[in-house]
N, C-alpha and C. Protein backbone atom coordinates (compact mmCIF):
# COMPACT_ATOMS: atom_id res chain seq x y z
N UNK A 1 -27.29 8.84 12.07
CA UNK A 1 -27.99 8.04 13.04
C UNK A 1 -29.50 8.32 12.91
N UNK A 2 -30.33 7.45 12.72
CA UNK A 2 -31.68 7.85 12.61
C UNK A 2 -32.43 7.49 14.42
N UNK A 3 -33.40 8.52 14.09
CA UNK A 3 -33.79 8.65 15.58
C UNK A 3 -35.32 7.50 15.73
N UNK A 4 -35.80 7.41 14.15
CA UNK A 4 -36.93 6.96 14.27
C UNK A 4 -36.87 5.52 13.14
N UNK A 5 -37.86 4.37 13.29
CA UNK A 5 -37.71 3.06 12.23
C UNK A 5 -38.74 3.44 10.85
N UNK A 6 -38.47 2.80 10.17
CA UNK A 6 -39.07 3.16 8.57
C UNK A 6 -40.45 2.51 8.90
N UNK A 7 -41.34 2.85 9.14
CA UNK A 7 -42.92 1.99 9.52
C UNK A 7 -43.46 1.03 8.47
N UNK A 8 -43.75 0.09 9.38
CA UNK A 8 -44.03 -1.59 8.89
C UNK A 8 -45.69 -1.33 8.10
N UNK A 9 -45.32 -1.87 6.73
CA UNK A 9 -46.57 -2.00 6.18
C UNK A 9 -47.87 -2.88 6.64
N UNK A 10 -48.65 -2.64 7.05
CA UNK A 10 -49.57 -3.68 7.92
C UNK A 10 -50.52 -4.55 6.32
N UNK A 11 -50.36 -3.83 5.34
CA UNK A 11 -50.89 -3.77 4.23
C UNK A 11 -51.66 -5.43 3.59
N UNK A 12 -52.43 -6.27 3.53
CA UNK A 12 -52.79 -7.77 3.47
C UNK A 12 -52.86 -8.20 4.58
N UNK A 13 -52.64 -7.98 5.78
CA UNK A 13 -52.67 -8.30 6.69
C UNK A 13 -53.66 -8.52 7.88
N UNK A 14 -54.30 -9.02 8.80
CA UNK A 14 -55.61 -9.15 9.27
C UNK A 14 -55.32 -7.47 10.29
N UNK A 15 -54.64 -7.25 10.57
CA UNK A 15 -54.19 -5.93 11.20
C UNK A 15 -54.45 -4.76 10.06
N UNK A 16 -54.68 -4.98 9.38
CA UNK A 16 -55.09 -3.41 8.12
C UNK A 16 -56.42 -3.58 8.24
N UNK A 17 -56.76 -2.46 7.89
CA UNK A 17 -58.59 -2.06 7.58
C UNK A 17 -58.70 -2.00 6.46
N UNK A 18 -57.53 -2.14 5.65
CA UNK A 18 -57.98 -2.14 3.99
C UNK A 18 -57.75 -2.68 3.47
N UNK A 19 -57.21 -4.18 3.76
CA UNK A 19 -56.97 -5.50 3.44
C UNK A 19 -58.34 -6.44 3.45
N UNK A 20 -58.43 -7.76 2.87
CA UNK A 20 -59.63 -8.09 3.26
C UNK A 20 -59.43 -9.28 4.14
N UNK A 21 -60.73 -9.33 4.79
CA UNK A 21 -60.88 -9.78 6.20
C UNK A 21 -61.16 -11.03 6.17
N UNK A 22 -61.49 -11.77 5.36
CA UNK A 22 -61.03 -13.03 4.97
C UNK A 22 -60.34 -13.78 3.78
N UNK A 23 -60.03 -14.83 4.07
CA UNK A 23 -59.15 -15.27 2.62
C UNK A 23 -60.43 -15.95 1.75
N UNK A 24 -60.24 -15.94 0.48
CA UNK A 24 -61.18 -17.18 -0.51
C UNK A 24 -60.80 -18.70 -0.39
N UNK A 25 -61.95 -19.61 0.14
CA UNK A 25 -61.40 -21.08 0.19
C UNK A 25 -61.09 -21.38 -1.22
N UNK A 26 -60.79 -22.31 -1.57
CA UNK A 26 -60.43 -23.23 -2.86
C UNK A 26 -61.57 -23.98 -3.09
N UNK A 27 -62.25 -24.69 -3.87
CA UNK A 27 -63.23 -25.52 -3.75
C UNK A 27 -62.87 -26.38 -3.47
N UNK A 28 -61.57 -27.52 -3.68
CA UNK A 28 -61.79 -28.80 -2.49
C UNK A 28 -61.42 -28.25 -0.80
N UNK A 29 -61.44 -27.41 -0.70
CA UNK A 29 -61.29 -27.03 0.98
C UNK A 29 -62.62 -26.60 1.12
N UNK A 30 -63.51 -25.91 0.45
CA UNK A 30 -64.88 -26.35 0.67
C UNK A 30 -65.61 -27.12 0.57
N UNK A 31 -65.35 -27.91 -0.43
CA UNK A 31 -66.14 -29.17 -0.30
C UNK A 31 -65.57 -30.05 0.80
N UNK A 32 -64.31 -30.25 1.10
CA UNK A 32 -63.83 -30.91 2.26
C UNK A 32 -65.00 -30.25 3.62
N UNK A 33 -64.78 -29.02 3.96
CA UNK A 33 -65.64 -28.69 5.52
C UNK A 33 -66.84 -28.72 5.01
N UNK A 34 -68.09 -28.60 3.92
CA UNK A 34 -69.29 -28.82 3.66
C UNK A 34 -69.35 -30.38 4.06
N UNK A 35 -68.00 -31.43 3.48
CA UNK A 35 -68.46 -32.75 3.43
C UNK A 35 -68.70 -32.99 5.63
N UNK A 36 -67.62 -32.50 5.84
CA UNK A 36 -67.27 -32.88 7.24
C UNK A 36 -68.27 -32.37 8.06
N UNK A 37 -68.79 -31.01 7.85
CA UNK A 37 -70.32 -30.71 8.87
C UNK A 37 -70.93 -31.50 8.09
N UNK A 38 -71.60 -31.84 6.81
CA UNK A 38 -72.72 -33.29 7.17
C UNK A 38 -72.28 -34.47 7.81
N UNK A 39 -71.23 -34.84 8.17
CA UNK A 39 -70.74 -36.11 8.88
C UNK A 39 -71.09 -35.18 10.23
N UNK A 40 -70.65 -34.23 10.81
CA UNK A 40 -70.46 -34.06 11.78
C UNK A 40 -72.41 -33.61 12.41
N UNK A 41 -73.14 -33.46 11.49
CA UNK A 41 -74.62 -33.49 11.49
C UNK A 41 -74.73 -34.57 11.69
N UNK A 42 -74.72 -35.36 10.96
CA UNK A 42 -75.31 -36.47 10.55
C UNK A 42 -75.18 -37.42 12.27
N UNK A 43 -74.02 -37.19 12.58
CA UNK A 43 -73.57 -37.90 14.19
C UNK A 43 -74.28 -37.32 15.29
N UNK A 44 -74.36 -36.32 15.15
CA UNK A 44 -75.13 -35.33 15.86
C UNK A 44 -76.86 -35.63 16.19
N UNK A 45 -77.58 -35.68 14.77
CA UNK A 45 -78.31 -36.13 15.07
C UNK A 45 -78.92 -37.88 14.91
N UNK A 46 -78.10 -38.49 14.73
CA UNK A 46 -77.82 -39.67 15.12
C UNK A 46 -78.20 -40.20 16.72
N UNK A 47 -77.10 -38.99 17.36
CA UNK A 47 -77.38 -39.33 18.80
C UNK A 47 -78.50 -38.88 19.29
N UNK A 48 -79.13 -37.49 19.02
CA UNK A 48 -79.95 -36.87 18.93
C UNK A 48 -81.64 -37.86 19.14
N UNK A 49 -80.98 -38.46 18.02
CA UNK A 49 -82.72 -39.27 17.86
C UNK A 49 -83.76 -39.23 16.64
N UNK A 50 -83.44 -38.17 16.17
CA UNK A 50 -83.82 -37.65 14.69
C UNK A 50 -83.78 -38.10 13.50
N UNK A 51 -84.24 -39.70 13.25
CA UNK A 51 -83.58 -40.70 12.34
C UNK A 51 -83.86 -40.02 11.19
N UNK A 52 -84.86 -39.22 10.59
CA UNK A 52 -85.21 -38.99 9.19
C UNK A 52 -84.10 -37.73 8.97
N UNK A 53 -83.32 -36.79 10.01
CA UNK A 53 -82.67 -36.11 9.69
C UNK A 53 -81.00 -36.50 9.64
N UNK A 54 -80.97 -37.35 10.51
CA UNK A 54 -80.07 -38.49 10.24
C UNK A 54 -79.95 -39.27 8.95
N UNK A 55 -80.91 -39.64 8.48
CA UNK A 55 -80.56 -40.09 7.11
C UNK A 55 -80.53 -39.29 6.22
N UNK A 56 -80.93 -38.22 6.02
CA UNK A 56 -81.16 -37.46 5.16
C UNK A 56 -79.52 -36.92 4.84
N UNK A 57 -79.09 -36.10 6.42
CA UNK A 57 -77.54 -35.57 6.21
C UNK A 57 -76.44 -36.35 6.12
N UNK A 58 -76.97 -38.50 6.37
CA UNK A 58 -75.85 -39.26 6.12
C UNK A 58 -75.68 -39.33 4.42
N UNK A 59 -76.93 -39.11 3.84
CA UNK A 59 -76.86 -39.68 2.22
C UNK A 59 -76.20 -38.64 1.73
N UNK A 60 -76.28 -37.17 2.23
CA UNK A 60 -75.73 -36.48 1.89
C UNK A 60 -74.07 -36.19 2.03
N UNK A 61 -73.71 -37.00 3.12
CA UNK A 61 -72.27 -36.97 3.24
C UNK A 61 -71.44 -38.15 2.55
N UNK A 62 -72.66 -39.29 2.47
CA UNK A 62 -72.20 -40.21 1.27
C UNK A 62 -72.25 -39.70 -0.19
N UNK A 63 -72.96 -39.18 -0.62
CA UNK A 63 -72.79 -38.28 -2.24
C UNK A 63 -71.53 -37.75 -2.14
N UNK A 64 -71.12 -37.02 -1.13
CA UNK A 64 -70.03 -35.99 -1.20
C UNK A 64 -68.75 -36.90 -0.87
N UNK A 65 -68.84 -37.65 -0.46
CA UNK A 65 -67.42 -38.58 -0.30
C UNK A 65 -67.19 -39.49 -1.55
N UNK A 66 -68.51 -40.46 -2.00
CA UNK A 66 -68.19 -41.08 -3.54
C UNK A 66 -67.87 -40.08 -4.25
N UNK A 67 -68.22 -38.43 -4.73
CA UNK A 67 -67.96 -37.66 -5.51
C UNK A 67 -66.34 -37.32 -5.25
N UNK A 68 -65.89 -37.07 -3.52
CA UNK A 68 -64.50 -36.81 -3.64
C UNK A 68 -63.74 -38.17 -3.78
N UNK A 69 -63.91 -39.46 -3.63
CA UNK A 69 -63.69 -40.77 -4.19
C UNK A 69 -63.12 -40.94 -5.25
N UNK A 70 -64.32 -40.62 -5.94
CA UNK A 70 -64.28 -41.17 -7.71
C UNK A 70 -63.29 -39.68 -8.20
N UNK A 71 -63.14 -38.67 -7.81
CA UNK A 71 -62.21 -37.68 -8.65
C UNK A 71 -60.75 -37.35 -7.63
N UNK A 72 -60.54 -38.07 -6.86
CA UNK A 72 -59.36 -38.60 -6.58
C UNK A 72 -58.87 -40.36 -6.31
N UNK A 73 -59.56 -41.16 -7.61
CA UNK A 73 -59.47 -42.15 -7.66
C UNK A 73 -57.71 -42.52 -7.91
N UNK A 74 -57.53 -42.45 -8.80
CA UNK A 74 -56.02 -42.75 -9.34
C UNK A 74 -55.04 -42.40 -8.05
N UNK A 75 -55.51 -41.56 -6.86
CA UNK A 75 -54.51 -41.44 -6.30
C UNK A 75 -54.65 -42.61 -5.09
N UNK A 76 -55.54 -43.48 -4.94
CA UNK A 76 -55.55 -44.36 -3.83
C UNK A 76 -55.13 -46.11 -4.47
């Protein structure tokens, strides 16, 4: 009969101190949230009032959407 449990490796886990503390994105999951805060800028200051920064972060969220566009073309 054991009196005590075999202890749980916490080991990769956000609960270890010697695991690491965040994961690595992928690059289309970064380019996905880079594309989405300039949309989400771009609306922002839209409402804001800030037209030259408004255009600036819309052209920029248009580059990044024709770029994810055109290299997932074949799939639409």
């Amino acid at each position: 009969m054991l009196l005590w449990k075999k202890p749980v490796s916490l080991q990769g886990t956000w609960l270890s101190p010697h695991g690491p503390a965040t994961k690595k994105l992928s690059g289309r999951k970064l380019a996905m949230r880079i594309m989405l805060g300039a949309l989400g800028a771009s609306v922002v200051l839209g409402f804001a009032g800030n037209k030259t920064a408004h255009v600036l972060t819309g052209a920029v969220f248009s580059a990044l959407l024709a770029d994810h566009v055109w290299k997932r073309r074949k799939a639409l």
